[in-house]
Protein backbone atom coordinates (compact mmCIF):
# COMPACT_ATOMS: atom_id res chain seq x y z
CA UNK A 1 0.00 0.00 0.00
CA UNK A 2 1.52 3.41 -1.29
CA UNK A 3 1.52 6.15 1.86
CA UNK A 4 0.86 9.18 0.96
CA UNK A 5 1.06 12.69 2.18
CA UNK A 6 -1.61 15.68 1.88
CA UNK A 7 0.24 19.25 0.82
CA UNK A 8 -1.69 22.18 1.67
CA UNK A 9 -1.42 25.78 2.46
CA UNK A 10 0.62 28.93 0.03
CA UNK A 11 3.16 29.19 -2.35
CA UNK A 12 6.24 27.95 -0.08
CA UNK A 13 4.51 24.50 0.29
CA UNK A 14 3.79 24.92 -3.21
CA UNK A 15 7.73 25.40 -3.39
CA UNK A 16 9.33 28.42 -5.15
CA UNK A 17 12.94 26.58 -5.46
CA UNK A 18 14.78 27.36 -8.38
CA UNK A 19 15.57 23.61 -9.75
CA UNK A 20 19.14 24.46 -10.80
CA UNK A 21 19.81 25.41 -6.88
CA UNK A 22 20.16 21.67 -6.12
CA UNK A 23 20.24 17.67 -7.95
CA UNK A 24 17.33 16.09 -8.56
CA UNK A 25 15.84 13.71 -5.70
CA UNK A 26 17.20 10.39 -6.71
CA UNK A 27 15.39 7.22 -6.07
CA UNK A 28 14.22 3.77 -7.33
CA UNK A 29 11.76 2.58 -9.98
CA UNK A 30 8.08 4.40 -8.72
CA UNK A 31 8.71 4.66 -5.19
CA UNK A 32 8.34 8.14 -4.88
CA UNK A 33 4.95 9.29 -6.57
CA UNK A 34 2.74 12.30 -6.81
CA UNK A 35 -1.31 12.29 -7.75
CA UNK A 36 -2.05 13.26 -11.20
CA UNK A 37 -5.79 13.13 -12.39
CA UNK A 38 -6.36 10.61 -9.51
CA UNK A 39 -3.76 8.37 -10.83
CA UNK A 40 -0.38 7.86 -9.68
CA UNK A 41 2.67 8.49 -11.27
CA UNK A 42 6.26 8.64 -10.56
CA UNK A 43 7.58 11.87 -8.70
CA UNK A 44 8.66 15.14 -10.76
CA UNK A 45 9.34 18.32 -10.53
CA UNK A 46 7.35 20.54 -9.93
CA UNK A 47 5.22 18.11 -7.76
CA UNK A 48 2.72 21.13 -7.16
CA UNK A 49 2.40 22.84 -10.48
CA UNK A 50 0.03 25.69 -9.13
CA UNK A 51 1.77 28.75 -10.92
CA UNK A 52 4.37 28.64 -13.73
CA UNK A 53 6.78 29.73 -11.07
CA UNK A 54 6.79 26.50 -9.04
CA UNK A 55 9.22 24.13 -8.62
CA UNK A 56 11.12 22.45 -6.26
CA UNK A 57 9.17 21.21 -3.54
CA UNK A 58 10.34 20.59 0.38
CA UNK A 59 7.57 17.21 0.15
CA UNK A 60 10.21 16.10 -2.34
CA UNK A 61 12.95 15.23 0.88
CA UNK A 62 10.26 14.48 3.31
CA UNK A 63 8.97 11.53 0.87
CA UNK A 64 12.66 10.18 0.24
CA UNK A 65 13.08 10.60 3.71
CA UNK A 66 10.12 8.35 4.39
CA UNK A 67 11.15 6.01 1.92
CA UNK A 68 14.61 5.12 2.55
CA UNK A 69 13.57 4.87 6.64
CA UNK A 70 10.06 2.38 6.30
CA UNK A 71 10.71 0.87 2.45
CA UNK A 72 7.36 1.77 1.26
CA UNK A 73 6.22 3.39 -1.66
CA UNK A 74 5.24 6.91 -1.03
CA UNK A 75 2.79 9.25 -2.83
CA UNK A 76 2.62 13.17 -2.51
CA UNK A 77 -1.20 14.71 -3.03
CA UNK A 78 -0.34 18.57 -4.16
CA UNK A 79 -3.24 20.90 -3.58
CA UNK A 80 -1.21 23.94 -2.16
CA UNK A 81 -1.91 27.44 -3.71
CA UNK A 82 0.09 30.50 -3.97
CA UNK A 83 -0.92 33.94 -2.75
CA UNK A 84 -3.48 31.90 -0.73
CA UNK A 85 -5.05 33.38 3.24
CA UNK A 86 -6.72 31.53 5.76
CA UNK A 87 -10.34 32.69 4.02
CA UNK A 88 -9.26 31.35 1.40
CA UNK A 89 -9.14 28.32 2.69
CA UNK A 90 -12.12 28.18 4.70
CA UNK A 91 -14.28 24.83 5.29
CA UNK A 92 -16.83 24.58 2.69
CA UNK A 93 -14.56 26.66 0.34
CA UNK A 94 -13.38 25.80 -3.14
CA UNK A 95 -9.25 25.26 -1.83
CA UNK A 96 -10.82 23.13 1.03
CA UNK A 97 -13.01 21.05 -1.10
CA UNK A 98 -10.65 20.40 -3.57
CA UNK A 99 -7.62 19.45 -0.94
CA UNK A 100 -10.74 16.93 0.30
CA UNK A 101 -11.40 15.55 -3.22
CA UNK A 102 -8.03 14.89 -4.14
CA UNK A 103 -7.51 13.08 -0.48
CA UNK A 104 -10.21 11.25 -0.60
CA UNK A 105 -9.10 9.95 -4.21
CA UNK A 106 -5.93 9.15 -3.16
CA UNK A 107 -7.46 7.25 -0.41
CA UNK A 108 -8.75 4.60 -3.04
CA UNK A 109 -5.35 3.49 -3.45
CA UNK A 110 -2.99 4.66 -0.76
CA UNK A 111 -3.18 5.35 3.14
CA UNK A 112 -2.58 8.93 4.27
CA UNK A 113 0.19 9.09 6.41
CA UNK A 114 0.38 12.88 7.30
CA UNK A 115 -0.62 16.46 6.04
CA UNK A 116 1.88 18.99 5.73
CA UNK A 117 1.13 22.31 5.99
CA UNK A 118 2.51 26.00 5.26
CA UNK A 119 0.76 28.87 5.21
CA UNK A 120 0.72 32.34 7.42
CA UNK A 121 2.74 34.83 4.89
CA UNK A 122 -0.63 36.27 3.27
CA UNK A 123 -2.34 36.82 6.92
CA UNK A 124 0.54 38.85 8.76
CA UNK A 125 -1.71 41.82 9.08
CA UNK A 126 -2.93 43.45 12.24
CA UNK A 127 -6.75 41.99 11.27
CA UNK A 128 -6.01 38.38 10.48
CA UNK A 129 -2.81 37.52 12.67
CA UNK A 130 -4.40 37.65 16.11
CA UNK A 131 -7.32 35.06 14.51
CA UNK A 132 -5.03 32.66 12.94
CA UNK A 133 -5.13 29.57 15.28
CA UNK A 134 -8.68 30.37 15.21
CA UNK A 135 -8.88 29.94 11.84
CA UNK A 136 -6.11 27.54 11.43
CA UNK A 137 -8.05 24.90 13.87
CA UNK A 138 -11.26 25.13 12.57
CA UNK A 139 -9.52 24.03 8.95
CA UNK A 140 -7.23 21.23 10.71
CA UNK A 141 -10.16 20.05 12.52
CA UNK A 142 -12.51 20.03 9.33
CA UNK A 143 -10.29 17.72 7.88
CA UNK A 144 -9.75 15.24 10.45
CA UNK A 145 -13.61 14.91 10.62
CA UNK A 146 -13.92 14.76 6.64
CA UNK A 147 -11.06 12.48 6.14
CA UNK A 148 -10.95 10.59 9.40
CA UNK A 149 -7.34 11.60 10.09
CA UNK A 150 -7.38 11.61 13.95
CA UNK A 151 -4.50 9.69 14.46
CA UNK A 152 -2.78 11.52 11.38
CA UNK A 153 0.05 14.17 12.36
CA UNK A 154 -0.39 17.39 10.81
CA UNK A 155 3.05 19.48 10.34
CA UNK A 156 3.24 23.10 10.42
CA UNK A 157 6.07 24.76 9.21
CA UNK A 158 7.42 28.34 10.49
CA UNK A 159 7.57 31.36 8.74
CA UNK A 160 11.07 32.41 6.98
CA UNK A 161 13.12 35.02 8.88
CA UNK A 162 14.05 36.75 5.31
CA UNK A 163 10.31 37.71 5.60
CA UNK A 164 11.10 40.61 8.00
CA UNK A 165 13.34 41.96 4.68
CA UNK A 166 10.54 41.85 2.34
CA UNK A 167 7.39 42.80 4.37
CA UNK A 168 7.30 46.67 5.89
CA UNK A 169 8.12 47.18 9.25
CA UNK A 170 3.50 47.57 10.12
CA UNK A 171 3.39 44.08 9.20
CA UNK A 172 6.59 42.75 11.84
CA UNK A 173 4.26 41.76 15.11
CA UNK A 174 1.96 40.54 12.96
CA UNK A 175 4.34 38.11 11.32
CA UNK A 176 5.61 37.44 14.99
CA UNK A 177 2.12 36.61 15.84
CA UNK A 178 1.50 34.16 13.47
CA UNK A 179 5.03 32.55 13.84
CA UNK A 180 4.23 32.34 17.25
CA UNK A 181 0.72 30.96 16.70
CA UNK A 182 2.25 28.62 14.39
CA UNK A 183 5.22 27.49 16.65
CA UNK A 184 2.83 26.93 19.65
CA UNK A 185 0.00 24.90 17.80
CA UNK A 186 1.88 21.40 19.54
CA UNK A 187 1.82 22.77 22.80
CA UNK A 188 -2.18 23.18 22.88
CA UNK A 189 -3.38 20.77 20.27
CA UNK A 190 -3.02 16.66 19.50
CA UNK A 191 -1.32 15.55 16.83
CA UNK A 192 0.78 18.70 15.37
CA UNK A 193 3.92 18.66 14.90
CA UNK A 194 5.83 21.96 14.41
CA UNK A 195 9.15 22.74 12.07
CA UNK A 196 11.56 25.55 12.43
CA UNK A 197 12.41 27.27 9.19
CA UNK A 198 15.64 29.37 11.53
CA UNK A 199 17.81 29.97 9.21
CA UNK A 200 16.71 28.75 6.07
CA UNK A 201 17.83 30.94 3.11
CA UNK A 202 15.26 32.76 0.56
CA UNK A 203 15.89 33.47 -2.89
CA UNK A 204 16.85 36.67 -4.23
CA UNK A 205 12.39 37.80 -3.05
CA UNK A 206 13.21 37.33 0.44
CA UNK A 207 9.43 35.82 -0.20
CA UNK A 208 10.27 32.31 -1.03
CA UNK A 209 12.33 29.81 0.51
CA UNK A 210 15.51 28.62 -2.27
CA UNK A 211 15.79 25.18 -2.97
CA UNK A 212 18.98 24.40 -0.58
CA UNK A 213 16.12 25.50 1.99
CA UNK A 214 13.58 23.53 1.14
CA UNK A 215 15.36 20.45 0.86
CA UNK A 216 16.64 20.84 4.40
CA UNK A 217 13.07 22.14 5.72
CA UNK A 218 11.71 18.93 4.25
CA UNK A 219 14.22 16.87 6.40
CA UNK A 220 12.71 18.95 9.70
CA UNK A 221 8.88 18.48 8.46
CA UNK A 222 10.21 14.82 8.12
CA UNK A 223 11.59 14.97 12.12
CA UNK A 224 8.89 16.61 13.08
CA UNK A 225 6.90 13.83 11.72
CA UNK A 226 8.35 11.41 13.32
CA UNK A 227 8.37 12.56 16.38
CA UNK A 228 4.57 12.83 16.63
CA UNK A 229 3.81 9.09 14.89
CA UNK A 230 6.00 7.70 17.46
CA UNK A 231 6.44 9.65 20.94
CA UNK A 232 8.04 7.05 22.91
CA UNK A 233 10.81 7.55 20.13
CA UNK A 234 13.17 10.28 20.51
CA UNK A 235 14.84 11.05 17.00
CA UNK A 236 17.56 12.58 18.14
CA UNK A 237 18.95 9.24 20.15
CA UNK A 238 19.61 8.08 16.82
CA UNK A 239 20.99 10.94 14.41
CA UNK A 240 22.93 8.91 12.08
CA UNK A 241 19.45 8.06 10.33
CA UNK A 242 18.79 11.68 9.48
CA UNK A 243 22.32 12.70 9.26
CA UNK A 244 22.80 9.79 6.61
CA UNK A 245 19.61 11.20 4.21
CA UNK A 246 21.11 14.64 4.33
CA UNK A 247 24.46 13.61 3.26
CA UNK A 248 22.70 12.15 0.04
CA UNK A 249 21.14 15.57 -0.96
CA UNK A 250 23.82 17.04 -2.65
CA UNK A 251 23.85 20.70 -3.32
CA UNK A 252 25.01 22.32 -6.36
């Protein structure tokens, strides 16, 4: 049975990564796969063609990371748009629905293993920040009821610190709100999991996370992961798993 993963939320889980930033993701026959007119077929890039711009995607490490770790076949389900606010992706609304309809086909033919999520650039603003979790929740738990994911981990991912550079200074506690909001979402709710994008590098935008970046944020969504399916296993006791992925991404 393939295991796949559910990618939701803006245009830095669509991924922004400029392909000749880093080598292709290597791997095996079909093992790595992405959803395609509810059919599966091996992984390329871009995985989540929302916008001409996309390409390189940080699902791209976390699926060869969960590969080469549990040998199973694993299948990414793209439904992330660009630009995109918590409205946006209200229950009931079109981004919701679809992100349902493309789970629920994958669910024919594959077992959904964990959602990843990043969003938060397009509500740093002094009316939507303070409402994100809010929001956020009522979207997370949506999904849990429509899908029955309950024991599924959900995976947030912070916000860039380049995003200071790009944003004006009215928009800076905002985007520490929702970085907050995001970075706290374990402590107060089951099942989330929470990665640090410190220190990840944008490209040239100071929007967009660069490929280098994404690769390595997909290795943290990919700890973070595992740290949530598993809690009586602490990943760190045993870095030579993670360290041993990361020394097969090579960077250009």
């Amino acid at each position: 049975m393939i295991h796949s993963v559910l990618i939701i939320g803006q245009s830095n889980m669509a991924g922004r990564g400029f392909s000749e930033g880093v080598s292709p993701i290597e791997y095996e026959g079909e093992s790595l796969k992405v959803l395609r007119n509810g059919r599966w077929i091996p992984m390329y890039t871009p995985v989540n063609p929302d916008r001409k711009t996309a390409c390189v995607n940080l699902a791209e490490s976390f699926a060869k990371c969960y590969h080469d770790e549990k040998g199973v076949d694993v299948g990414i389900i793209p439904c992330a748009d660009g630009g995109t606010c918590l409205d946006q992706w209200a229950v009931g609304g079109l981004l919701f629905d679809h992100a349902c309809y493309m789970a629920e086909l994958a669910s024919r033919t594959s077992t959904i293993a964990a959602v990843l999520w990043h969003q938060g650039e397009s509500d740093t603003t002094p009316e939507r920040a303070p409402r994100y979790e809010e929001k956020v929740m009522r979207i997370f738990d949506a999904l849990r009821r429509r899908l029955n994911l309950y024991d599924v981990p959900f995976i947030v991912g912070g916000l860039g610190d380049f995003i200071y550079d790009f944003y004006p200074s009215a928009r800076h506690e905002s985007i520490r709100i929702v970085n907050n909001t995001l970075q706290n979402l374990p402590n107060k709710h089951k099942m989330i999991g929470f990665a640090s994008a410190e220190g990840l590098a944008p490209n040239p935008d100071n929007l967009h996370f660069s490929a280098p970046a994404l690769r390595e944020f997909g290795l943290r969504y990919y700890e973070a992961f595992l740290k949530l399916e598993d809690k009586d296993k602490v990943f760190e006791e045993k870095p030579d798993e993670l360290g041993a992925i990361r020394s097969e991404i090579e960077y250009l």
